[in-house]
PDB file of N, CA and C in Angstrom:
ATOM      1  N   UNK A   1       0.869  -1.182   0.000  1.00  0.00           N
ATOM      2  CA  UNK A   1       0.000   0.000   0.000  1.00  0.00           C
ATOM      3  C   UNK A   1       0.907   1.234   0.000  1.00  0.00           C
ATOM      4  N   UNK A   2       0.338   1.945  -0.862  1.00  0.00           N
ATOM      5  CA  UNK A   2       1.558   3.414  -1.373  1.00  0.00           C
ATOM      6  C   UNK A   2       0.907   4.124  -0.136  1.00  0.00           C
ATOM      7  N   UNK A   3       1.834   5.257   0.568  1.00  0.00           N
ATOM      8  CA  UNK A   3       1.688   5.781   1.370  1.00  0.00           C
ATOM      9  C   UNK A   3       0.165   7.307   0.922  1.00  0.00           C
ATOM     10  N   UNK A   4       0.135   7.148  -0.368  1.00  0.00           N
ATOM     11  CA  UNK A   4      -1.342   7.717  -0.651  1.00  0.00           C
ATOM     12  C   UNK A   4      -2.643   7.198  -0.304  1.00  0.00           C
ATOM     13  N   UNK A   5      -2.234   5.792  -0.497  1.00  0.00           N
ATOM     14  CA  UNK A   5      -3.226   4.658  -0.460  1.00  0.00           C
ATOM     15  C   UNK A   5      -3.543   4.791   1.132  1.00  0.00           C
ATOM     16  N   UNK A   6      -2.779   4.586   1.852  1.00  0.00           N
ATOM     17  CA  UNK A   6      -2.854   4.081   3.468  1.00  0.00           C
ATOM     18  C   UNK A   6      -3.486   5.667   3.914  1.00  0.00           C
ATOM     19  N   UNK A   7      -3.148   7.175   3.404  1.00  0.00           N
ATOM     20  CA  UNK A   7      -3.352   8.281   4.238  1.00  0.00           C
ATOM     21  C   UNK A   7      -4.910   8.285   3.635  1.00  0.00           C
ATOM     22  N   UNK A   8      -5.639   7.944   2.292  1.00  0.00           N
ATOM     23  CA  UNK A   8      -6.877   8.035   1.935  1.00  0.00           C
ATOM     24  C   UNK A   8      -7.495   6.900   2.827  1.00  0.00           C
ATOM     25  N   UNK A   9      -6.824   5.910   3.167  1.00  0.00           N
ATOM     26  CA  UNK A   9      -7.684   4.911   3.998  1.00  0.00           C
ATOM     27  C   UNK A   9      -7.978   5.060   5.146  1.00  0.00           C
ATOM     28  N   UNK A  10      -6.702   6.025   5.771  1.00  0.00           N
ATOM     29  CA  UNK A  10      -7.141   6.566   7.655  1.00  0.00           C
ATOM     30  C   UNK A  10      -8.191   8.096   7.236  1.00  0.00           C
ATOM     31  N   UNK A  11      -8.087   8.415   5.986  1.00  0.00           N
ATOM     32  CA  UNK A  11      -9.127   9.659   5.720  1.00  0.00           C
ATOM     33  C   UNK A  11     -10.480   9.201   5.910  1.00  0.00           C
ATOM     34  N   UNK A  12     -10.951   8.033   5.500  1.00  0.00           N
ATOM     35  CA  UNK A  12     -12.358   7.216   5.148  1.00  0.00           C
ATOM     36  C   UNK A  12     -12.520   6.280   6.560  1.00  0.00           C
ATOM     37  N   UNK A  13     -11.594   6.298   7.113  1.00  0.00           N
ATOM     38  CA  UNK A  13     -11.749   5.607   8.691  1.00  0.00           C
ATOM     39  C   UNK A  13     -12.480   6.408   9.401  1.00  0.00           C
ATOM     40  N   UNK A  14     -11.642   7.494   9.734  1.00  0.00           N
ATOM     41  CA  UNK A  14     -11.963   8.516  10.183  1.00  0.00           C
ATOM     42  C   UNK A  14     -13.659   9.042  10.040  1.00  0.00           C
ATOM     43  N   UNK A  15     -13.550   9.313   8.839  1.00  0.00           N
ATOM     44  CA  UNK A  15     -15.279  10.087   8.152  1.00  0.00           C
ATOM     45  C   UNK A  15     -16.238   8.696   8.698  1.00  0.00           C
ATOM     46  N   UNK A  16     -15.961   7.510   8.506  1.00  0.00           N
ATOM     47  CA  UNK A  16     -16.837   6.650   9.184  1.00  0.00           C
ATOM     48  C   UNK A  16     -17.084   6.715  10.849  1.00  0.00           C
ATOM     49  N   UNK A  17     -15.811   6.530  11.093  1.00  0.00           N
ATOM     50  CA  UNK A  17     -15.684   6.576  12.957  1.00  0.00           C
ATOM     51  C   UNK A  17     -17.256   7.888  13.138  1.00  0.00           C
ATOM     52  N   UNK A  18     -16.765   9.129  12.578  1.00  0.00           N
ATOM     53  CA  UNK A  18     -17.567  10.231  13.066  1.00  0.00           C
ATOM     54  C   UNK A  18     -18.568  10.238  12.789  1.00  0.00           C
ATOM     55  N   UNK A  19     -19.341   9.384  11.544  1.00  0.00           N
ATOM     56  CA  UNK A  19     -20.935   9.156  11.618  1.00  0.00           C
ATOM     57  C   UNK A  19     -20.709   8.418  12.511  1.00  0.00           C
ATOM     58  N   UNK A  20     -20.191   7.293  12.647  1.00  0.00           N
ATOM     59  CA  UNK A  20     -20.828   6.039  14.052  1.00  0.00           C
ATOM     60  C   UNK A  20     -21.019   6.781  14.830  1.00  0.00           C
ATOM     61  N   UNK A  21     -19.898   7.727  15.287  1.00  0.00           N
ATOM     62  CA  UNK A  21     -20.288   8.482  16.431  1.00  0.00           C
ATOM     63  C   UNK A  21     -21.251   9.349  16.619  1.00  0.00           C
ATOM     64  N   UNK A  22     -21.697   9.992  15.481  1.00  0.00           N
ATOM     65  CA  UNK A  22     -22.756  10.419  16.041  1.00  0.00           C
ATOM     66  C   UNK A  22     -24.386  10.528  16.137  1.00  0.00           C
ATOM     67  N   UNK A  23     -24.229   8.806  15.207  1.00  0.00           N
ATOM     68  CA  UNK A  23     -25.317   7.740  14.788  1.00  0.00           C
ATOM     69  C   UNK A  23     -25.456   7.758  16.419  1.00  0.00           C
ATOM     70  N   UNK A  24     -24.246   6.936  17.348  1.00  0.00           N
ATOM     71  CA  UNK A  24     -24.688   6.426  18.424  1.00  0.00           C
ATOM     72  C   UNK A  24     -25.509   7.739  19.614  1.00  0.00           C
ATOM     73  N   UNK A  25     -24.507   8.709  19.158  1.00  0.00           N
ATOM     74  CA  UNK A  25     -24.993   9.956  20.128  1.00  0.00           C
ATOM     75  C   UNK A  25     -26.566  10.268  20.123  1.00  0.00           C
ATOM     76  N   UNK A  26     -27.026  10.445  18.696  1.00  0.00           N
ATOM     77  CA  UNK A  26     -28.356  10.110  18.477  1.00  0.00           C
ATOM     78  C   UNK A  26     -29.300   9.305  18.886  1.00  0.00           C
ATOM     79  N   UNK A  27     -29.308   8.368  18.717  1.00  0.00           N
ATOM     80  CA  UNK A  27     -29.151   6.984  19.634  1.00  0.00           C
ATOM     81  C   UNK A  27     -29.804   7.734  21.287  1.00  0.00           C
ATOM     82  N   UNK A  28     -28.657   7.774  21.654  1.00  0.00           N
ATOM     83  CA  UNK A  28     -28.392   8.483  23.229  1.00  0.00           C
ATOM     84  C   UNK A  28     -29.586   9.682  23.505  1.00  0.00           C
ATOM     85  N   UNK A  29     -29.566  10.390  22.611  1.00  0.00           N
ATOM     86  CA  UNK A  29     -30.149  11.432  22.942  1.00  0.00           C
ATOM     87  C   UNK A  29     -31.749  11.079  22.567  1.00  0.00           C
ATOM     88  N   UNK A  30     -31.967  10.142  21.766  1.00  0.00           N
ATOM     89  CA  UNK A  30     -33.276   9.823  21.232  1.00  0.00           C
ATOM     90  C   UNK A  30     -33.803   8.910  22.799  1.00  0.00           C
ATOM     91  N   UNK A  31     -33.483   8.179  23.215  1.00  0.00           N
ATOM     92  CA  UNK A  31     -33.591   7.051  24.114  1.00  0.00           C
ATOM     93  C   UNK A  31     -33.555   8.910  25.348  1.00  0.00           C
ATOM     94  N   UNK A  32     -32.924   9.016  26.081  1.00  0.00           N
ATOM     95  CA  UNK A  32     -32.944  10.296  26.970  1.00  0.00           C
ATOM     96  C   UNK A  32     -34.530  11.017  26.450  1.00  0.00           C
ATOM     97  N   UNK A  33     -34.507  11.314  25.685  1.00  0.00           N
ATOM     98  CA  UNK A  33     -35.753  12.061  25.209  1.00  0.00           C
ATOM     99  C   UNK A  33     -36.964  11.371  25.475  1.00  0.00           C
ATOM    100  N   UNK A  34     -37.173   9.958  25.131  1.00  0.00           N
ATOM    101  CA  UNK A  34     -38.472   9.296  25.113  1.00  0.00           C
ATOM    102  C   UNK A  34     -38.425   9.128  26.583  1.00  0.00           C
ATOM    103  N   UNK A  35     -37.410   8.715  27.546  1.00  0.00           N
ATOM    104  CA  UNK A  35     -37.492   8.532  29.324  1.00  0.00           C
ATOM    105  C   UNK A  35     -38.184   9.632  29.469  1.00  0.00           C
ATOM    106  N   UNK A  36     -37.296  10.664  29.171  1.00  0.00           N
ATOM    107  CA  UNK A  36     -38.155  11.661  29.909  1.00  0.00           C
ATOM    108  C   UNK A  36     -39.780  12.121  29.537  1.00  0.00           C
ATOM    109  N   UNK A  37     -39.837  11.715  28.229  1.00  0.00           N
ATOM    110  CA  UNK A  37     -41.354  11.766  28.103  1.00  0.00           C
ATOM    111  C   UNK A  37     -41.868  10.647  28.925  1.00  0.00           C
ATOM    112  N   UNK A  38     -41.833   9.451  28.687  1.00  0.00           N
ATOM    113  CA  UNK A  38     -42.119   9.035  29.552  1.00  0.00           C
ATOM    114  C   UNK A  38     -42.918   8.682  31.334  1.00  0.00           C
ATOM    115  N   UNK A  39     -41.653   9.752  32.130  1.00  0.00           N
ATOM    116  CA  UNK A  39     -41.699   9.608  33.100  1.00  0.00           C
ATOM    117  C   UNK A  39     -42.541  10.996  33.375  1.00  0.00           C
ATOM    118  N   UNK A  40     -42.422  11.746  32.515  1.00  0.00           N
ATOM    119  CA  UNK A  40     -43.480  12.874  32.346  1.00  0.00           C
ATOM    120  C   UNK A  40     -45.199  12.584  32.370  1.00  0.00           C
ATOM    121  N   UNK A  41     -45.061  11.321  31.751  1.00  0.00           N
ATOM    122  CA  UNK A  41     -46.661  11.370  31.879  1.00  0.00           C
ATOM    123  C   UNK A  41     -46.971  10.540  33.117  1.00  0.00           C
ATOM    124  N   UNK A  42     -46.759  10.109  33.998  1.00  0.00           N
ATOM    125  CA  UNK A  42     -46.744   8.802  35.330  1.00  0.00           C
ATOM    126  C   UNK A  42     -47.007  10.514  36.348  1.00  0.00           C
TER     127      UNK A  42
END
């Protein structure tokens, strides 16, 4: 792997890592949101 090859591949790591991350954050904040509705209506 040419050292172009390997720096475009940690480029596309990267851009993935940061949707996962903030797929999961979503995630997080969606789940937080419905508790508190939730516990809002009790």
């Amino acid at each position: 792997m040419t050292p172009e090859e390997e720096q475009e591949y940690r480029r596309r790591q990267k851009a993935r890592n940061i949707v996962i991350g903030l797929v999961l954050l979503g995630m997080v904040v969606l789940f937080y949101a419905i508790t508190i509705v939730r516990i809002g209506e009790q």
